[in-house]
Protein backbone atom coordinates (compact mmCIF):
# COMPACT_ATOMS: atom_id res chain seq x y z
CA UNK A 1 -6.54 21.70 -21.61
CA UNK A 2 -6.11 19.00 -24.63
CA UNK A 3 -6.58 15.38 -24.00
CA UNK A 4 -3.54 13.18 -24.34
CA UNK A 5 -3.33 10.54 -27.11
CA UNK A 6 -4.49 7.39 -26.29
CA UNK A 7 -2.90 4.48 -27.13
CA UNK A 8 -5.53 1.61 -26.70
CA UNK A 9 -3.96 -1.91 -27.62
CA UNK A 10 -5.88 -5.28 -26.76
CA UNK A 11 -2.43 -5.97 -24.80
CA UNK A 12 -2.74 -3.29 -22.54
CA UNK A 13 -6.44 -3.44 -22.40
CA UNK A 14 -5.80 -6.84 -20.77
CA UNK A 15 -3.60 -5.65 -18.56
CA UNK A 16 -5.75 -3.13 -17.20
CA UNK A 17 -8.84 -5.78 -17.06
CA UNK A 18 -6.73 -7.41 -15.15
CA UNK A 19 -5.93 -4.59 -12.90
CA UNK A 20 -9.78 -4.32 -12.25
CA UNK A 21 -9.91 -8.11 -11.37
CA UNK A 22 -6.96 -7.37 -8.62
CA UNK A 23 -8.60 -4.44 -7.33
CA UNK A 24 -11.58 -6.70 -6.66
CA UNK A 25 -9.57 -8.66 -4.69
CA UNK A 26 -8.11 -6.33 -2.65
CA UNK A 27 -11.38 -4.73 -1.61
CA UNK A 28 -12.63 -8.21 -0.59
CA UNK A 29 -9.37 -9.06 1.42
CA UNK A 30 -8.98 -5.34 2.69
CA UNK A 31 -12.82 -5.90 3.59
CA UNK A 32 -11.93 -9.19 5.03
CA UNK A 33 -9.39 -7.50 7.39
CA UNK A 34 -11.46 -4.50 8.71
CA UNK A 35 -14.45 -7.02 9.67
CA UNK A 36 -12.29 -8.91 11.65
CA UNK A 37 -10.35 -6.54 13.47
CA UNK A 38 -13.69 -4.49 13.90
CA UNK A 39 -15.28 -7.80 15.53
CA UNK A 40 -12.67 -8.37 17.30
CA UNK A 41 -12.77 -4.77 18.89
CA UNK A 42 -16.09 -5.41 19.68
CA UNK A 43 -16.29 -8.37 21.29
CA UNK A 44 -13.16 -7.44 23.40
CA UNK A 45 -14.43 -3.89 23.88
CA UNK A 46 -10.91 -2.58 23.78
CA UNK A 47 -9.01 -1.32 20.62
CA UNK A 48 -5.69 -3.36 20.99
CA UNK A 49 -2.23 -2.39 19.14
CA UNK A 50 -2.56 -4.98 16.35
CA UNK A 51 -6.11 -3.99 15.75
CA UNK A 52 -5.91 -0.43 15.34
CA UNK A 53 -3.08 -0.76 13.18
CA UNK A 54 -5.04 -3.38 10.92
CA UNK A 55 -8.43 -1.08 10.57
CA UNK A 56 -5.88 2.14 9.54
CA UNK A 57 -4.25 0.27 6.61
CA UNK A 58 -6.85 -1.96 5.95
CA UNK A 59 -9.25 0.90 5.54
CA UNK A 60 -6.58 3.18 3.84
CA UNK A 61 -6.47 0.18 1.08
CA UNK A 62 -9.87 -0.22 0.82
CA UNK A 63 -10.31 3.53 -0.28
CA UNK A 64 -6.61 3.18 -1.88
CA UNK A 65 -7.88 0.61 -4.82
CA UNK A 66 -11.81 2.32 -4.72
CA UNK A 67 -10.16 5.42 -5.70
CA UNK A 68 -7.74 3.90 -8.29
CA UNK A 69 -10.91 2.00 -9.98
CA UNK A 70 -12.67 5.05 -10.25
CA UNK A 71 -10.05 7.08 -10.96
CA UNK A 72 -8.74 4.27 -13.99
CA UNK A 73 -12.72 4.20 -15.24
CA UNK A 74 -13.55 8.10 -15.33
CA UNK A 75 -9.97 7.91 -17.20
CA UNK A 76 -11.72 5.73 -19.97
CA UNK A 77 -15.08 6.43 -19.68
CA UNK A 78 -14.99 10.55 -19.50
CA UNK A 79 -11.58 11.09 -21.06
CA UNK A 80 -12.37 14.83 -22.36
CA UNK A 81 -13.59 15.79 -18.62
CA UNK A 82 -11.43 14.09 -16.71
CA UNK A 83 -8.45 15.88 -17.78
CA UNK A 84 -10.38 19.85 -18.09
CA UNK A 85 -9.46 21.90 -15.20
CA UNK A 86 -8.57 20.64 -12.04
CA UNK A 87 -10.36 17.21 -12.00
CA UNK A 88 -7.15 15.54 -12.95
CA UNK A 89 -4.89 16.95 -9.92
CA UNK A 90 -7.39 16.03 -7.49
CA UNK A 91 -7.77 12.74 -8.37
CA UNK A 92 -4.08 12.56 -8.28
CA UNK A 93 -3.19 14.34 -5.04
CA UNK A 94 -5.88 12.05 -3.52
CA UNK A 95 -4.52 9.07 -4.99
CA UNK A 96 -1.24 10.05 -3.51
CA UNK A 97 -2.32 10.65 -0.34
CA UNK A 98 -3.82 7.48 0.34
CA UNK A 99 -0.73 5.92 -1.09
CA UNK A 100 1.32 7.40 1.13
CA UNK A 101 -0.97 6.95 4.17
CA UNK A 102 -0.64 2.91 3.52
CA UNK A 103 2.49 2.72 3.11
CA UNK A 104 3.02 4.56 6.40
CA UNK A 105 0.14 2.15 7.95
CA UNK A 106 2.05 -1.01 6.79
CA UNK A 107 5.61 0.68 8.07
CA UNK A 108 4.17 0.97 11.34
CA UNK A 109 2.68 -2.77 11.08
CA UNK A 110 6.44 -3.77 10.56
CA UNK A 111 7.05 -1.72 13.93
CA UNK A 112 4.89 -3.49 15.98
CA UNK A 113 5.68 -7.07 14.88
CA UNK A 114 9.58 -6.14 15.44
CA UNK A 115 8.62 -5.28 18.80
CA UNK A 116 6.25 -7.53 19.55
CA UNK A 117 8.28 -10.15 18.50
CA UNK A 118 11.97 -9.43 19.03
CA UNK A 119 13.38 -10.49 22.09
CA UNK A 120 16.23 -7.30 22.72
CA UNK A 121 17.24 -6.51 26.36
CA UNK A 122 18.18 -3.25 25.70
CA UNK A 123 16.38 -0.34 28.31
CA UNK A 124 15.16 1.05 24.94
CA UNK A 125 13.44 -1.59 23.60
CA UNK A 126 11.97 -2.81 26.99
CA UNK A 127 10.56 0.81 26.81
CA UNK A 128 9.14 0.48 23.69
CA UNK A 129 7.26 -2.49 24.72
CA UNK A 130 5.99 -1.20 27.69
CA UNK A 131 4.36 2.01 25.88
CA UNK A 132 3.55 0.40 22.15
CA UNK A 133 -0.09 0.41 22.87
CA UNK A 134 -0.21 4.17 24.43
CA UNK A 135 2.18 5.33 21.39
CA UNK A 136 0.35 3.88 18.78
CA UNK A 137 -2.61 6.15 18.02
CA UNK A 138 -0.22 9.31 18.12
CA UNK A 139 2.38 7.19 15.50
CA UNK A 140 -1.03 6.46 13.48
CA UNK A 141 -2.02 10.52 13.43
CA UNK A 142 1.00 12.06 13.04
CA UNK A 143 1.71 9.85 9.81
CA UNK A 144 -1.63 10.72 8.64
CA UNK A 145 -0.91 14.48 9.13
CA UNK A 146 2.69 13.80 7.46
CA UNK A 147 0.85 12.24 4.33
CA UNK A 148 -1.31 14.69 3.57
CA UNK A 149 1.13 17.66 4.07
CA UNK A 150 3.53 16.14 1.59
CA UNK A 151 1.06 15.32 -0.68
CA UNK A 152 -0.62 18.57 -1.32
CA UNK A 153 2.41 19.59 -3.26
CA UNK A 154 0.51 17.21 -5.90
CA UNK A 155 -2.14 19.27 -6.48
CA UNK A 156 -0.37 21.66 -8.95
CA UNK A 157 2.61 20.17 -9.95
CA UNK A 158 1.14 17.17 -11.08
CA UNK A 159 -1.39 19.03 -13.19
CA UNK A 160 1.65 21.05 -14.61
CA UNK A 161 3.53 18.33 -15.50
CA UNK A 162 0.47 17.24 -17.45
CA UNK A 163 -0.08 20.59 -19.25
CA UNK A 164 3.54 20.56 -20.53
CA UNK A 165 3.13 17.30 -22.48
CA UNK A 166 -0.43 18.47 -23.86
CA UNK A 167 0.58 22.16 -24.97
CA UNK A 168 0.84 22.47 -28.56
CA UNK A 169 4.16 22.97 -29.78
CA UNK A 170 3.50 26.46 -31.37
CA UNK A 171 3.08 27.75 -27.96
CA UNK A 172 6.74 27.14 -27.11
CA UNK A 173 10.03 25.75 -28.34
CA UNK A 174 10.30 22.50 -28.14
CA UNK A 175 13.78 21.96 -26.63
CA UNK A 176 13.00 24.24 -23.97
CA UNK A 177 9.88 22.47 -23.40
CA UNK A 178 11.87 19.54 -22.23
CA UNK A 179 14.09 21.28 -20.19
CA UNK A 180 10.74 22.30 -18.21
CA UNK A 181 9.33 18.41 -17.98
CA UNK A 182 12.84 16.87 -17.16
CA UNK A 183 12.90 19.65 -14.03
CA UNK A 184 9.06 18.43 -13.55
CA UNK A 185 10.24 14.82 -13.28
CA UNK A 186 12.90 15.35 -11.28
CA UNK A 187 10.97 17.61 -8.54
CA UNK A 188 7.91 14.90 -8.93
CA UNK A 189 10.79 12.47 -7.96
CA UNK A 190 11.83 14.22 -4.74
CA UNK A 191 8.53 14.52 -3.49
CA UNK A 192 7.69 11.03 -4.29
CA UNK A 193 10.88 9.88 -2.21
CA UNK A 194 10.35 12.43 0.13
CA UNK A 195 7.57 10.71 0.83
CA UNK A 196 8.49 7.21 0.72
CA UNK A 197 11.69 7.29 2.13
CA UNK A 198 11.09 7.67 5.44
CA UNK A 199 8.43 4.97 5.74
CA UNK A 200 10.27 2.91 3.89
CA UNK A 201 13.66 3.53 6.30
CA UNK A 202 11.46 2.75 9.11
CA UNK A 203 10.40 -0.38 7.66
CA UNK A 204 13.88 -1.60 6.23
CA UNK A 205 14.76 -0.62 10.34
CA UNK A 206 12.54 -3.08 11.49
CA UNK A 207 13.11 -5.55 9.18
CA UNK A 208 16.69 -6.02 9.76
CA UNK A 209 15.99 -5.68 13.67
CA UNK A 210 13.52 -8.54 13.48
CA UNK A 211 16.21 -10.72 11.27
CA UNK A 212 18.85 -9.62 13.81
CA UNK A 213 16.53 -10.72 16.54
CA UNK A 214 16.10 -14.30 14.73
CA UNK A 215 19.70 -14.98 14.78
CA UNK A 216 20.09 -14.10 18.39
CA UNK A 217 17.45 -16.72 19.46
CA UNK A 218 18.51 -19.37 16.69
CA UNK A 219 22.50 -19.17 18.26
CA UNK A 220 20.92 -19.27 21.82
CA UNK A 221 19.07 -22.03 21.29
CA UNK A 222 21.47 -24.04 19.76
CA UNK A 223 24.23 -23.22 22.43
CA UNK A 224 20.72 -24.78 24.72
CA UNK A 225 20.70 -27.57 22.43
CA UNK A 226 17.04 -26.61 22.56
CA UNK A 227 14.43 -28.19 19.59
CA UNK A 228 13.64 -26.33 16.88
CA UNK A 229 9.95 -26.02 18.20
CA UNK A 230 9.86 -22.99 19.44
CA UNK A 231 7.17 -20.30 19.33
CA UNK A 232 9.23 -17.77 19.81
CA UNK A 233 11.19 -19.17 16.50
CA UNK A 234 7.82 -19.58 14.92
CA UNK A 235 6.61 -15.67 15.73
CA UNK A 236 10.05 -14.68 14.53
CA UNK A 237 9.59 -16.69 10.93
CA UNK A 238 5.89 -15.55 10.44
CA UNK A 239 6.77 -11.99 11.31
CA UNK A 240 9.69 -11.95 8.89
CA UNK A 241 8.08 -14.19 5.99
CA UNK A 242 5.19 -11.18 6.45
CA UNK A 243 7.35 -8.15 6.11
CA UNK A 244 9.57 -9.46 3.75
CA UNK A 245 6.95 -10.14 1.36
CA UNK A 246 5.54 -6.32 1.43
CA UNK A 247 9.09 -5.51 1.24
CA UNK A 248 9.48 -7.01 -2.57
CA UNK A 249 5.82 -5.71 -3.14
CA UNK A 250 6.66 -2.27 -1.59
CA UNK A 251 9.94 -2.02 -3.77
CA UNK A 252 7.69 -2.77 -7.82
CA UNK A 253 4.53 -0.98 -6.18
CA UNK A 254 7.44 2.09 -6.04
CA UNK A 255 8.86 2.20 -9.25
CA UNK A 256 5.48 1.60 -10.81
CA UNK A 257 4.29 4.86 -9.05
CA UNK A 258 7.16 6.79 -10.21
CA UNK A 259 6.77 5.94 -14.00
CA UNK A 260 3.04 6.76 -13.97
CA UNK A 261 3.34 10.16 -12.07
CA UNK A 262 6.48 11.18 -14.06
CA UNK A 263 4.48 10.18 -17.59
CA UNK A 264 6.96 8.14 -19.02
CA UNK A 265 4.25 6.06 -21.24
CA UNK A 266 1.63 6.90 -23.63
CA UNK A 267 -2.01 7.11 -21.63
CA UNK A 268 -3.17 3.32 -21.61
CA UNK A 269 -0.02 2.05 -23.62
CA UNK A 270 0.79 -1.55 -22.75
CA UNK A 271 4.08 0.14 -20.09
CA UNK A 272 1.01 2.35 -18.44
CA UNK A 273 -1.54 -0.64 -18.28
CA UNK A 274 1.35 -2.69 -16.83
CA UNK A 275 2.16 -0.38 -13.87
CA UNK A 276 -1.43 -0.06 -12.91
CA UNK A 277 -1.79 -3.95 -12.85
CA UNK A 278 1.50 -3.78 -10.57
CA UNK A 279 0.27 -1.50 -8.38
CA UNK A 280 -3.34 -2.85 -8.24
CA UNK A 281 -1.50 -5.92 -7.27
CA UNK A 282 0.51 -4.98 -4.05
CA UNK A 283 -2.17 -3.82 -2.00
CA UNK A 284 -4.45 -6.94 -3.19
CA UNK A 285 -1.25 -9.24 -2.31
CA UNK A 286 -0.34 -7.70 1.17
CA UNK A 287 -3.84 -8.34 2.14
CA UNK A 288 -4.00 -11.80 0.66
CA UNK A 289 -0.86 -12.28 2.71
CA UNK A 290 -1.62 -11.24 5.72
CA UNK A 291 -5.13 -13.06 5.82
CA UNK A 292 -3.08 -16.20 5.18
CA UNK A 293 -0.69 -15.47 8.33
CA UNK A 294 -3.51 -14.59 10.51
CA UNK A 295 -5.98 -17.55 11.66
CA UNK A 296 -8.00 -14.72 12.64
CA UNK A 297 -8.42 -13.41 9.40
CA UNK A 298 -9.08 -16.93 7.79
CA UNK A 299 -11.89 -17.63 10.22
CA UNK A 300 -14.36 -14.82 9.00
CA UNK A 301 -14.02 -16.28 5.05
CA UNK A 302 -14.06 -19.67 6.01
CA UNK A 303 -17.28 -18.89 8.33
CA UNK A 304 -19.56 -17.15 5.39
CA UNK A 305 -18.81 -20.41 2.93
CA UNK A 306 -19.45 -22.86 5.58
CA UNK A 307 -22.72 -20.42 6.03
CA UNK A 308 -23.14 -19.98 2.54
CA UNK A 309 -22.78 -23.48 1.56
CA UNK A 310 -24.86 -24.70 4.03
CA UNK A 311 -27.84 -21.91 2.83
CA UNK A 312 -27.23 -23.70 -0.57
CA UNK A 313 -27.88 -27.37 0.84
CA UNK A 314 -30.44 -26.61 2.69
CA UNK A 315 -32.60 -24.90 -0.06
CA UNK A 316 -31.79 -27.75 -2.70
CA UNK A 317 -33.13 -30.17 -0.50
């Protein structure tokens, strides 16, 4: 198979520098995030809801952006290797797997914070919270086994796509030819959403559950002429400024997957270089946010610089 043409510009270079610097970041705040909910484990000896949920995305992430900056460097390193035989649709139907795999890890995150956090009455929902913590590890597995069904497909129709924009033109006419990669793109489409969409539904479920929730307790407590604070009302407001935040993240980190799978820039054009600083991004910024939400999360950073610092002091003195 033929390389593609390259097109380096100091633009996109940035952007993909940049990219690196994010990825960075999100394997220190992914790190952050399975430390703490490992400790946590152990100290408690018992693997709680929240917990489990935390280690499965956080350590889907961590492998998520590991993968993406080896994937981006063997891309620019080892160009003429990277794309012979079937190097390049591994990478990718890996890549795609773990993508999936956090997304489903963060749906089910929006799950239990909906029902953690709502206060419904229905027998359903009661339910639900009685048997979160038995349900969890099957919800966890079967999503797993879901993500790496759908993204075998990957494995040669990715690597297909590829060969039909790097086959000479000789070799076939050129109108049919983009007949062929319009069905490509349209078939890489479908199983992109086919794997998205139902994550996502279950997280756009939640979310408006957990927002329907908030009003309920905001009119109640007003009818109670009740002050505003509440921790319920405070759960409800950190659970929605979290989920809302992936939501915007989950929505570019999307569309910046699609355009790089379907091939619609130049290899390292400035369009390519900004998708993969987009979607180096939304795992780094998830993490960021949730370490932010989670005094839990904050006390494990905060307790190396105090260490850290204090090392420092000490040996200057």
């Amino acid at each position: 198979m033929k390389s593609r043409v390259v097109m380096f510009t100091s633009v996109s270079l940035l952007f993909l520098t940049i990219a690196i610097i994010e990825s960075v970041a999100g394997l220190l705040g992914n790190g952050t995030i399975l430390a703490a909910s490992s400790t946590s484990c152990i100290r408690s000896k018992m693997l709680s809801s929240y917990d489990m949920i935390m280690i499965f995305l956080s350590l889907s992430r961590f492998f998520l952006q590991s993968w993406m900056m080896l994937d981006l460097l063997l891309s620019l390193l080892c160009e003429t290797s990277y794309y012979e035989e079937n190097l390049f649709a591994i990478f990718k139907t890996v890549f795609i797997f773990l993508n999936y795999s956090s997304l489903w890890f963060a749906a089910w995150l929006s799950v239990f914070y909906c029902i953690k956090v709502a206060t419904f009455t229905q027998s359903i929902f009661i339910w639900l919270k009685q048997r979160i913590s038995s349900l969890k590890p099957w919800m966890l597995i079967i999503s797993t086994l879901f993500s790496f069904a759908i993204s075998l497909p990957f494995a040669w129709d990715i690597y297909i796509l590829h060969d039909n924009f790097t086959a000479p033109l000789t070799m076939t006419n050129s109108s049919e030819r983009t007949v062929k990669v319009k069905d490509r793109v349209f078939l890489l489409i479908l199983l992109c959403n086919a794997g998205i969409a139902l994550p996502l539904i279950v997280f756009v479920v939640s979310s408006i559950l957990l927002v329907r929730s908030l009003s309920i307790h905001t009119r109640q407590m007003k009818n109670n002429a009740t002050g505003f604070q509440d921790p319920s009302l405070e759960a409800h407001i950190r659970a929605i400024k979290s989920i809302f935040s992936f939501l915007i993240l989950y929505v570019t980190y999307f569309i910046s997957l699609v355009l790089i799978l379907s091939d619609t820039f130049l290899p390292f054009s400035i369009g390519e270089a900004i998708c993969i600083a987009v979607m180096a991004a939304c795992p780094a910024g998830h993490s960021m946010v949730l370490i932010w939400s989670n005094p839990k999360f904050r006390e494990l950073p905060a307790r190396i610089f105090h260490h850290t610092n204090c090392h420092v002091r000490t040996r200057y003195k």
